[in-house]
C-alpha atoms as a PDB file:
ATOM      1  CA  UNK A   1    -240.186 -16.923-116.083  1.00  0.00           C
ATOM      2  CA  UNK A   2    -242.423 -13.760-114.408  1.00  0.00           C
ATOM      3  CA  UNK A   3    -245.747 -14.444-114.626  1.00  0.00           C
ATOM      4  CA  UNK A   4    -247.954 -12.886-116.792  1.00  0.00           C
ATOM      5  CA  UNK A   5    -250.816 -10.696-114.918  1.00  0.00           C
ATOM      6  CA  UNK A   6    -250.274  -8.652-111.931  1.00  0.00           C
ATOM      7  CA  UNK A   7    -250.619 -10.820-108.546  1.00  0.00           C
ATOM      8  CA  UNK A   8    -253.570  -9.177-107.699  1.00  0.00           C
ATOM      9  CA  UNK A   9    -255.230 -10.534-110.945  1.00  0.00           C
ATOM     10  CA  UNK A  10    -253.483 -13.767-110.326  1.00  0.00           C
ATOM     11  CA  UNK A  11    -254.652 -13.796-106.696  1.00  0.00           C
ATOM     12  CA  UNK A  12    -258.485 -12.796-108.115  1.00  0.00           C
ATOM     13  CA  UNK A  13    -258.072 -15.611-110.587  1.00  0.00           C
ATOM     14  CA  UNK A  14    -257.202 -18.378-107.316  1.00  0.00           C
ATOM     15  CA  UNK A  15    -260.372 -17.349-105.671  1.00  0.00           C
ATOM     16  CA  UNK A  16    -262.447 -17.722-107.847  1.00  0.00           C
ATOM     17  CA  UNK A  17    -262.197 -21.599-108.542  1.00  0.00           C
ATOM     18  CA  UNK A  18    -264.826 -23.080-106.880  1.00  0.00           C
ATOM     19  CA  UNK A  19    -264.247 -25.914-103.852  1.00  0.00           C
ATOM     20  CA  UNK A  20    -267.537 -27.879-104.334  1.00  0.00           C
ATOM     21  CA  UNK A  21    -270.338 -28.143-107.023  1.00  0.00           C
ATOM     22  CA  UNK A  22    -267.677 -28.361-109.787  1.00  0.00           C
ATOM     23  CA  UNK A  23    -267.914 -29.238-113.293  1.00  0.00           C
ATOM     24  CA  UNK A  24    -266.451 -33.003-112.388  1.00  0.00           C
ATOM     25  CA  UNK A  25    -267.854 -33.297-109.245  1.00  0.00           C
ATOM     26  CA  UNK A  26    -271.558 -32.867-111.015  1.00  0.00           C
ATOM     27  CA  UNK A  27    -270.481 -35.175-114.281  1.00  0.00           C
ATOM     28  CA  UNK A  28    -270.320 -37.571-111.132  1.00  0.00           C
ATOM     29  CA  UNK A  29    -273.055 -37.036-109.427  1.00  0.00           C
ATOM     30  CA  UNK A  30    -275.570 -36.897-112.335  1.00  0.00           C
ATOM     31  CA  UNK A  31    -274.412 -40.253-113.791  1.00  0.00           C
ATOM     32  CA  UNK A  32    -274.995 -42.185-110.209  1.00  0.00           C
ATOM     33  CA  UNK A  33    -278.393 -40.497-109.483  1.00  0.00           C
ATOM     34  CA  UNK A  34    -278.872 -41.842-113.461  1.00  0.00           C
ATOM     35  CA  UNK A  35    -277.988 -45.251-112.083  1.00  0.00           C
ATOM     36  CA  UNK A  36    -280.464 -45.343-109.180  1.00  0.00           C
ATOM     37  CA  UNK A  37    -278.149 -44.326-106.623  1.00  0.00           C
ATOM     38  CA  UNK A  38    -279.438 -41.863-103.991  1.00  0.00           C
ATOM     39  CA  UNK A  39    -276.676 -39.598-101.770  1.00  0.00           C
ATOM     40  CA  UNK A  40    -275.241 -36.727 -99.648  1.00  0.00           C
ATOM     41  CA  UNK A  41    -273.346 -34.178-101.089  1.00  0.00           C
ATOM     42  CA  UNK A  42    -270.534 -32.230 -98.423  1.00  0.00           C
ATOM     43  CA  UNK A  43    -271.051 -33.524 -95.504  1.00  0.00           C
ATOM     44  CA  UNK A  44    -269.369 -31.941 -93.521  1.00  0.00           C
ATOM     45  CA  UNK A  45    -269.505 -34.192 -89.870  1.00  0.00           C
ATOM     46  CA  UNK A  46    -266.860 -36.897 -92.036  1.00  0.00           C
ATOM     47  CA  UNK A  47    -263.623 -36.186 -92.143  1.00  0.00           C
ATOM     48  CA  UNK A  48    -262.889 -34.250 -95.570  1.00  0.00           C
ATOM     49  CA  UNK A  49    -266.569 -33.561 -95.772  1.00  0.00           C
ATOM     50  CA  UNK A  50    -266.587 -35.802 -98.713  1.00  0.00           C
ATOM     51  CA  UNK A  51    -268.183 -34.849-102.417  1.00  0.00           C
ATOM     52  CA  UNK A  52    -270.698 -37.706-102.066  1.00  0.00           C
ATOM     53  CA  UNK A  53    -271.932 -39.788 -99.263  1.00  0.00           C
ATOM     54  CA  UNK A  54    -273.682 -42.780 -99.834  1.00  0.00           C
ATOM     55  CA  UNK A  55    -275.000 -43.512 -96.397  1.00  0.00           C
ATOM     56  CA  UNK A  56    -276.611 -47.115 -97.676  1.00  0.00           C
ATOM     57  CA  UNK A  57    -273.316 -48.637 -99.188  1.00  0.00           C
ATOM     58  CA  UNK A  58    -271.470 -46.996 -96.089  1.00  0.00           C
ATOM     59  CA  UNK A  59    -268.888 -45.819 -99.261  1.00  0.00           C
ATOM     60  CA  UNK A  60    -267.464 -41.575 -99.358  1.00  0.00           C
ATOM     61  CA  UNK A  61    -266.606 -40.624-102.900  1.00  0.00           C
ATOM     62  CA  UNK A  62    -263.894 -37.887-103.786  1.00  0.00           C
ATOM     63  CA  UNK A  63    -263.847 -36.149-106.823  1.00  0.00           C
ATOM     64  CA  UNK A  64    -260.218 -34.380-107.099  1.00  0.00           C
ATOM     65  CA  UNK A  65    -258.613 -31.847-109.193  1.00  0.00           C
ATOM     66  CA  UNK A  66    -255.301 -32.709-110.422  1.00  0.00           C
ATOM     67  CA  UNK A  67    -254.111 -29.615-109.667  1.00  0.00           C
ATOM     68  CA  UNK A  68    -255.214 -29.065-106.167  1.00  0.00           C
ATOM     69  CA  UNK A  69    -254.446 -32.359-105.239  1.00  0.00           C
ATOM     70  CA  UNK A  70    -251.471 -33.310-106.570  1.00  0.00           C
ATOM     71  CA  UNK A  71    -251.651 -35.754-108.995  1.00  0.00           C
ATOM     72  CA  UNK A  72    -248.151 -36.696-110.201  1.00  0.00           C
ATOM     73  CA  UNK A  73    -247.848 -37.715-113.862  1.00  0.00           C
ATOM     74  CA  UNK A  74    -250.886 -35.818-115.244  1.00  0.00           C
ATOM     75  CA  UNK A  75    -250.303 -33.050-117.890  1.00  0.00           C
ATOM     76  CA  UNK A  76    -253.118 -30.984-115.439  1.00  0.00           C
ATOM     77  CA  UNK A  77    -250.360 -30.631-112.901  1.00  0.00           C
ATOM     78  CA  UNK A  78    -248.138 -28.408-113.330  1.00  0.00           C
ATOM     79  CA  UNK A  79    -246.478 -26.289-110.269  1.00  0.00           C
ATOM     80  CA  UNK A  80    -246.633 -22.475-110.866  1.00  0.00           C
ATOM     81  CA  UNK A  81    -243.508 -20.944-112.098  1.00  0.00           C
ATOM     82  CA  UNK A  82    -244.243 -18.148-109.883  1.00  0.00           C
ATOM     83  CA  UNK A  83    -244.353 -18.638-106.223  1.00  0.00           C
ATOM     84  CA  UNK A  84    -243.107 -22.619-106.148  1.00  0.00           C
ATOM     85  CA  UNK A  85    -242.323 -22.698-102.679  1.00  0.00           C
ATOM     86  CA  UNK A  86    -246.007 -21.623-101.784  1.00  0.00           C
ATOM     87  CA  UNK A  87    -247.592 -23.853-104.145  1.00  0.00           C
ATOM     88  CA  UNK A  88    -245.477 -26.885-103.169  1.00  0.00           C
ATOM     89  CA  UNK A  89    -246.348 -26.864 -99.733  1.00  0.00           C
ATOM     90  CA  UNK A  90    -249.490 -25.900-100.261  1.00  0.00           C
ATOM     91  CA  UNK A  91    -250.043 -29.025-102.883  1.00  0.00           C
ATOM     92  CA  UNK A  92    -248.192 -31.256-100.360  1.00  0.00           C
ATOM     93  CA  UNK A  93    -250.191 -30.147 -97.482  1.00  0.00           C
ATOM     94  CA  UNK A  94    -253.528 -30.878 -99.777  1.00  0.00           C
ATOM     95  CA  UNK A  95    -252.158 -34.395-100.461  1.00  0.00           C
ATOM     96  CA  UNK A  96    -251.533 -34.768 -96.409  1.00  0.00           C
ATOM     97  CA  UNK A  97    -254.705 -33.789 -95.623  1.00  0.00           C
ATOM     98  CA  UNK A  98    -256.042 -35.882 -97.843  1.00  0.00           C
ATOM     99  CA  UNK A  99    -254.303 -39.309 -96.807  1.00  0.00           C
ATOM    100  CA  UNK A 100    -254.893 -38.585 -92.699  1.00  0.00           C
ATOM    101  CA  UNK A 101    -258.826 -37.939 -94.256  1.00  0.00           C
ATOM    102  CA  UNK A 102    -259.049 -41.461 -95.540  1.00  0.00           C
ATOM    103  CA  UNK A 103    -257.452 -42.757 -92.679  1.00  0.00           C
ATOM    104  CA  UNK A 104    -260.050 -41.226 -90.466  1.00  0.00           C
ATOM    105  CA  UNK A 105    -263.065 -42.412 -92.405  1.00  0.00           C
ATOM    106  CA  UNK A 106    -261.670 -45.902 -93.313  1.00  0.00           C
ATOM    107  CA  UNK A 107    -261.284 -46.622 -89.589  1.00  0.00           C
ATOM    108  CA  UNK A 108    -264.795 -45.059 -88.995  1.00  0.00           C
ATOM    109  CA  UNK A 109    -265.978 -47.850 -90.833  1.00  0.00           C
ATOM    110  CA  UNK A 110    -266.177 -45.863 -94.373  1.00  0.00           C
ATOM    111  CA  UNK A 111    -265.193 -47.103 -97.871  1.00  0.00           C
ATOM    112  CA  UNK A 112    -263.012 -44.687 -99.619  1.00  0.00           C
ATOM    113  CA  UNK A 113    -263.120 -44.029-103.391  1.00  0.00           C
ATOM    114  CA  UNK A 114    -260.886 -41.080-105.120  1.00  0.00           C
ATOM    115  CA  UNK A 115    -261.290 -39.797-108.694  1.00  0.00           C
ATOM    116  CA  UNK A 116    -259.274 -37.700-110.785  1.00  0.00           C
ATOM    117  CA  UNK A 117    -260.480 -34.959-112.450  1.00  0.00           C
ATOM    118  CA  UNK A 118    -258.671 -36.077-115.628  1.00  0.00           C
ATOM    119  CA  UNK A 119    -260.204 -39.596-115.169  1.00  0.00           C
ATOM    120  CA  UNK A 120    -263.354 -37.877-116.326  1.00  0.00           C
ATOM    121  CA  UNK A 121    -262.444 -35.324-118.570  1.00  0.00           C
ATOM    122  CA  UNK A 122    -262.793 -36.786-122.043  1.00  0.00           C
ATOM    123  CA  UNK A 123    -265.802 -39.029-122.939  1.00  0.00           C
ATOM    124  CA  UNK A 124    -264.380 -42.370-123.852  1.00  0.00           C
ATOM    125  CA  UNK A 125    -262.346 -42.359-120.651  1.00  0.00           C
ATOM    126  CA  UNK A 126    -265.557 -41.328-118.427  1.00  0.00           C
ATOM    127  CA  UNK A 127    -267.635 -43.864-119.374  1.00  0.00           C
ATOM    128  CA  UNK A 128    -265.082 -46.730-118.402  1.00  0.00           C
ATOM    129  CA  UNK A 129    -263.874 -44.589-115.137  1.00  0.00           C
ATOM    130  CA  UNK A 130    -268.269 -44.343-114.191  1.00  0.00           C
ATOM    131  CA  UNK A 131    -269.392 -48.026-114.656  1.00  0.00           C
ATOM    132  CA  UNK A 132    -266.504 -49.035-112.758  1.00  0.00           C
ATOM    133  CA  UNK A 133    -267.340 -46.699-109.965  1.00  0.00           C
ATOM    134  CA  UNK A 134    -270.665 -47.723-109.642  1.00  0.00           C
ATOM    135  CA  UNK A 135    -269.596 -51.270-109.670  1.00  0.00           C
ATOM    136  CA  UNK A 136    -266.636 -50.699-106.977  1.00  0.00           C
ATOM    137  CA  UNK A 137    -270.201 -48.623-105.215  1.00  0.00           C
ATOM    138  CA  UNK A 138    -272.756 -51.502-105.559  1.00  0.00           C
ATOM    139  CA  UNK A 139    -270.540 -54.186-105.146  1.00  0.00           C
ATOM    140  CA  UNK A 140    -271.937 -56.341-101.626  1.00  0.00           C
ATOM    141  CA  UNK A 141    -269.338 -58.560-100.459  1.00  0.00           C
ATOM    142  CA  UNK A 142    -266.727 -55.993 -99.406  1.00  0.00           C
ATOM    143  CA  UNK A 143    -269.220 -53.388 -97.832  1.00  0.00           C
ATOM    144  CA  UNK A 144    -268.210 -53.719 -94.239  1.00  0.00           C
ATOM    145  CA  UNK A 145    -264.916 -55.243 -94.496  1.00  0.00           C
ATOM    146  CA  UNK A 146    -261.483 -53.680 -92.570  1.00  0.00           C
ATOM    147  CA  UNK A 147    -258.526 -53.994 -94.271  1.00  0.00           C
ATOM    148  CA  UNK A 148    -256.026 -51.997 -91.665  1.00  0.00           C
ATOM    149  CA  UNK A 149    -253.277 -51.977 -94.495  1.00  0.00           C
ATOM    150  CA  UNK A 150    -255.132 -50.522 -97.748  1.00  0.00           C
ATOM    151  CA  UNK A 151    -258.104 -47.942 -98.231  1.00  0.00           C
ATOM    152  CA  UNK A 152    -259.289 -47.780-101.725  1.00  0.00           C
ATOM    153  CA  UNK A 153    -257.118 -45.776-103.990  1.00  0.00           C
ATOM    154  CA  UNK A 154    -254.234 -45.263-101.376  1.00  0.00           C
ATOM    155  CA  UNK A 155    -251.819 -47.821 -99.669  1.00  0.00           C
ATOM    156  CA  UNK A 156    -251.263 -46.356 -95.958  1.00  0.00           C
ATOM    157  CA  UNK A 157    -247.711 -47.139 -95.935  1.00  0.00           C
ATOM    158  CA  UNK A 158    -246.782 -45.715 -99.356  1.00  0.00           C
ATOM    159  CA  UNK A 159    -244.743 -42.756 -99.830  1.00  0.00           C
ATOM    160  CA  UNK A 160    -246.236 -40.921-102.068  1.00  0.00           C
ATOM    161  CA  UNK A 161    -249.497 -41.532-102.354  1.00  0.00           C
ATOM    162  CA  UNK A 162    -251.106 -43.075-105.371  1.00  0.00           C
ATOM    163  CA  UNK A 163    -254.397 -42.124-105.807  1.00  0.00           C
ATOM    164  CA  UNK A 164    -256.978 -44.821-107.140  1.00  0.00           C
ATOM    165  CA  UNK A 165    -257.289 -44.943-110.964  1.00  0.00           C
END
């Protein structure tokens, strides 16, 4: 199927979405400042130049699109009719960066947490998907702890990657 608006609409459309300061990223960030928590947002000297950095639990937090980052099994991914070969690399290259990103900042010493867009879309589900968060954030006895053969939300010997739910 041809898509429906001219490619330079289409192409208008694609830059316009925004890469930081999104409508997730800022459900996020309001309910851990609610919570107490104080943190970074881009910073860009880590790896990824994570959504939120919380320096004093030595923990990044990613807030992904399902879209953008390729998050198999969600209705909000859906490859392009138009163009597939583009968008699959692209998505696959997104998902690659992403993985060698945690890898980086886990062995820096960093805690990794991912969330899905979706995760936080409707209310009931948010709610759950936030207290747990700030418990995996605030939790003490795994602060500093290396574990060479996970980082949260990603097992670095799977193919694919599953993201942490």
């Amino acid at each position: 199927m041809a898509d429906v608006i001219t490619s330079e609409q289409r192409s208008r459309n694609m830059a316009a979405i925004k890469g930081k300061d999104t409508k997730p990223e800022m459900i996020v960030r309001k309910y851990l400042f609610s919570r107490g928590l104080r943190f970074r947002v881009n910073n860009r000297k880590l790896a990824g130049s994570p959504d939120i950095v919380l320096k004093k639990y030595k923990t990044v937090v990613f807030v992904d699109g399902c879209f953008w980052h390729g998050h198999e099994g969600c209705k909000y991914f859906r490859l392009p009719k138009s163009n597939v070969d583009f968008w699959r690399h692209k998505i696959a290259m997104n998902i690659a960066r992403d993985y060698a990103n945690n890898v980086d900042l886990k062995l820096a010493g960093w805690r990794v947490i991912r969330i899905w867009e979706c995760d936080i879309r409707t209310k009931t589900k948010r709610d759950e998907v936030l207290k747990h968060l700030y418990e995996r954030i605030t939790e003490s006895h795994n602060i500093n702890v290396y574990q060479p053969n996970e980082i949260e939300g990603y097992s670095i010997a799977a193919e694919p990657l599953i993201p942490f739910k």
